[in-house]
Protein backbone atom coordinates (compact mmCIF):
# COMPACT_ATOMS: atom_id res chain seq x y z
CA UNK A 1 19.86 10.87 -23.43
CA UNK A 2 20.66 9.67 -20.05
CA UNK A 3 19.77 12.87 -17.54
CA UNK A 4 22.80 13.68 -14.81
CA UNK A 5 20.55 12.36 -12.47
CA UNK A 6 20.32 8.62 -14.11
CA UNK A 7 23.82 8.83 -15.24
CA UNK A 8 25.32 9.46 -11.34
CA UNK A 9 23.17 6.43 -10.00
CA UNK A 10 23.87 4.00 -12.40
CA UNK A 11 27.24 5.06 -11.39
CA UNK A 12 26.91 4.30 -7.88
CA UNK A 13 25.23 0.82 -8.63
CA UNK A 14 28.84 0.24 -10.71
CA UNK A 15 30.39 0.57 -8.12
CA UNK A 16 28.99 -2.56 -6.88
CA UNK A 17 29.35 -4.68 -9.87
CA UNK A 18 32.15 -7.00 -11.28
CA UNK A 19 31.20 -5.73 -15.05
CA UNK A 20 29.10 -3.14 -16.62
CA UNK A 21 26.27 -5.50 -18.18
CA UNK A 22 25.85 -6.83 -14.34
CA UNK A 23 24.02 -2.89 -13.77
CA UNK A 24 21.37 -3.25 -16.49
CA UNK A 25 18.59 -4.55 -14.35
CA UNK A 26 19.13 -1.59 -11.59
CA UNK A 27 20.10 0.94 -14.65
CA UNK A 28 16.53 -0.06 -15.93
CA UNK A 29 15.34 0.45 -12.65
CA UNK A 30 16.41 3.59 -11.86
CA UNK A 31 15.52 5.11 -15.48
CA UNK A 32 11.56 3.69 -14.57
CA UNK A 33 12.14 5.39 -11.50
CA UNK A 34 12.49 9.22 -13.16
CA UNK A 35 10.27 8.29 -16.10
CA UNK A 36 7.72 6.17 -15.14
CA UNK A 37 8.71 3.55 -18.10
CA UNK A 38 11.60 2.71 -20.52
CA UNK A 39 11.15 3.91 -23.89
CA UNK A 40 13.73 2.74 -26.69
CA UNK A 41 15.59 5.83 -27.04
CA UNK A 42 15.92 4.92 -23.17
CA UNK A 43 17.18 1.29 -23.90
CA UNK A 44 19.55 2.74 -26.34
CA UNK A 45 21.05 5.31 -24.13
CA UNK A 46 21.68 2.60 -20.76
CA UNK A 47 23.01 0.19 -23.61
CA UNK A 48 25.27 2.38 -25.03
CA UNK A 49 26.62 3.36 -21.39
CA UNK A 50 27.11 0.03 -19.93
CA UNK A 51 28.89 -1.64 -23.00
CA UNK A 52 25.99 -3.61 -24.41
CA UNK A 53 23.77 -3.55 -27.28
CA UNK A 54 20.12 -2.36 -27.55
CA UNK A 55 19.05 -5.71 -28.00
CA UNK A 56 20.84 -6.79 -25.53
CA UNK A 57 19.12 -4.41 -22.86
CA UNK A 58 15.79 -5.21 -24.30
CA UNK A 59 15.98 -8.57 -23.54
CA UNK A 60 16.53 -8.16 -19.89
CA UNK A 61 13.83 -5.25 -19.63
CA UNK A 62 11.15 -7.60 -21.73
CA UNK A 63 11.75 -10.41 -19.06
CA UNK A 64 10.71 -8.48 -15.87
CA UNK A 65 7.61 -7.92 -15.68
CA UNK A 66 7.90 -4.87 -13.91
CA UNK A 67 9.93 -2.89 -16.10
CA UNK A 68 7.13 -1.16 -18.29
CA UNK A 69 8.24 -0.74 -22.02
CA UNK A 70 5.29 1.45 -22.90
CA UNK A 71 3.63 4.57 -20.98
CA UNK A 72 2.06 4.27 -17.33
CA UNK A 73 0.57 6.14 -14.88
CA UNK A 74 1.64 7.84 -11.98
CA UNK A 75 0.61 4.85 -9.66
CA UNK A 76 0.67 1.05 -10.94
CA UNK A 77 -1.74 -1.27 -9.78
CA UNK A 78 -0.38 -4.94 -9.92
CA UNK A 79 -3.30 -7.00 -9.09
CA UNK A 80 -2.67 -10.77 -7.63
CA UNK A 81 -4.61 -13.36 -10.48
CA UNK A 82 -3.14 -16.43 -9.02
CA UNK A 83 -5.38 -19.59 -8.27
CA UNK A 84 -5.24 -18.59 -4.52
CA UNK A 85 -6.87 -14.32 -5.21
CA UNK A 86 -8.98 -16.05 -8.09
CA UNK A 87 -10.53 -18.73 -5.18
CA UNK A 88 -11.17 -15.89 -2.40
CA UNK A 89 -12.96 -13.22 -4.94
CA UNK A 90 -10.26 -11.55 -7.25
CA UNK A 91 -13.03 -11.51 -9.86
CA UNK A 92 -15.23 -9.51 -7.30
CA UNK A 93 -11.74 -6.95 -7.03
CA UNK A 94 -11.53 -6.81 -10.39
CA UNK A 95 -14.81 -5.95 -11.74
CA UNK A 96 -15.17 -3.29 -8.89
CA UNK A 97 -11.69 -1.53 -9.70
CA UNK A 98 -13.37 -1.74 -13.25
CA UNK A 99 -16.03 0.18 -12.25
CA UNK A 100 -14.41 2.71 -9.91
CA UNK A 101 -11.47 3.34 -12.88
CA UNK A 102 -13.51 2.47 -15.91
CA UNK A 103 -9.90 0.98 -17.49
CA UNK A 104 -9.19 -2.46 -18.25
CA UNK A 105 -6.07 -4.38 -18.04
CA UNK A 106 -2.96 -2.62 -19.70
CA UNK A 107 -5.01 0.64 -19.63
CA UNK A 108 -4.15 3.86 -18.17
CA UNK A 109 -6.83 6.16 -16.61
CA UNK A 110 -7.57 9.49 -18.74
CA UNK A 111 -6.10 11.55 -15.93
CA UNK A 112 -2.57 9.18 -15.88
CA UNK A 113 -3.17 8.30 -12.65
CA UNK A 114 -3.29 4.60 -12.88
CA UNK A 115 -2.28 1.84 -14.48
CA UNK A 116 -4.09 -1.62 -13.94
CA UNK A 117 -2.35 -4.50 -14.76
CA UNK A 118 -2.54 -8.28 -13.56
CA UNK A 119 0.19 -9.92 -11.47
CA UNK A 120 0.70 -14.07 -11.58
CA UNK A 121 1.41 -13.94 -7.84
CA UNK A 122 2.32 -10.82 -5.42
CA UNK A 123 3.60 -14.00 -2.67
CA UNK A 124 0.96 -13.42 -0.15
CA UNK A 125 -1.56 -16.49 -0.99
CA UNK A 126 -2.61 -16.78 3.03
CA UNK A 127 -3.75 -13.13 2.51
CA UNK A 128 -6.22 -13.06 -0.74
CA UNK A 129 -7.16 -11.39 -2.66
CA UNK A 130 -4.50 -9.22 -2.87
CA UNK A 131 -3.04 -6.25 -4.51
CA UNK A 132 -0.01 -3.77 -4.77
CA UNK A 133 0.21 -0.38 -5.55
CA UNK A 134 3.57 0.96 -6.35
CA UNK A 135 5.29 -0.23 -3.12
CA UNK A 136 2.43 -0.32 -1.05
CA UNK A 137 0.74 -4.44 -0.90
CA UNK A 138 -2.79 -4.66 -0.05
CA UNK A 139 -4.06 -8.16 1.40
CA UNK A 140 -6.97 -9.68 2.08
CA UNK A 141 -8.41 -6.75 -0.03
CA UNK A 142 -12.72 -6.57 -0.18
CA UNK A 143 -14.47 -4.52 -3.18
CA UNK A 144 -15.95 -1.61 -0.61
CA UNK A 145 -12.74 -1.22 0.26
CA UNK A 146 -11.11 -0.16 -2.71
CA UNK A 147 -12.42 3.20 -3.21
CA UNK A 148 -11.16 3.89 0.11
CA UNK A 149 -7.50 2.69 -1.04
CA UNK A 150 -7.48 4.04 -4.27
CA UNK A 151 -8.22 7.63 -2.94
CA UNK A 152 -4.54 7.40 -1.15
CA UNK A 153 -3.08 7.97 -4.30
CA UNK A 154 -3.38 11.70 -6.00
């Protein structure tokens, strides 16, 4: 069930739509945004209140890649694999946010606090390696740095 919370902003964003199904991408959104991810009993409720069908919801959630469909941690951490991060030391990033997290792609820490997964391109190739977490983008990102970084994040 939608809370009062989800249900007033997905209200607002109607406001600013010709037709319900135009919302679901910022209705997806905003559930993430007080839950962290978008279960199916979620994708059920937003379909249900814009006018569309489950599967209908699904498809648009499955095709960005930032709306999670399973459980993540508090803070995400998107890291840039593109040809540009992999050619100025992503593998160096990666193996050392392996060590610092001990998690591997698509895993959470124990504690929930993060969530590492990769990200085809973060649009900052003059600034690589790079990563993001949550909102915050991280460029031309060294390994000694990321303990540093990480610690930001409680």
């Amino acid at each position: 069930m939608l809370s009062a919370i989800e249900i007033e902003k997905i209200s607002h964003e109607l406001q600013h739509v010709p037709v319900k199904k135009a919302a679901c991408i910022e209705a997806l959104k905003i559930v993430q945004q007080q839950r962290r991810w978008v279960s199916d009993e979620s994708v059920e409720d937003i379909a249900q209140f814009l006018d569309m069908s489950a599967a209908e919801v699904d498809s648009v959630a499955t095709f960005y890649n930032l709306i999670f469909r399973r459980p993540v941690g508090r803070h995400v951490i998107l890291l840039c694999d593109s040809i540009s991060c992999y050619v100025m030391g992503y593998t160096k990033i990666l193996d050392q946010l392996h060590s610092l997290l001990k998690i591997r792609y698509g895993q959470t820490t124990p504690d929930e606090r993060f969530t590492l997964l990769p990200n085809a391109c973060l649009g900052t190739c003059d600034h690589a390696p790079a990563l993001m977490i949550d909102d915050d983008l991280y460029k031309d990102i060294k390994p000694e740095e990321l303990e540093q970084i990480l610690q930001k994040y409680a």
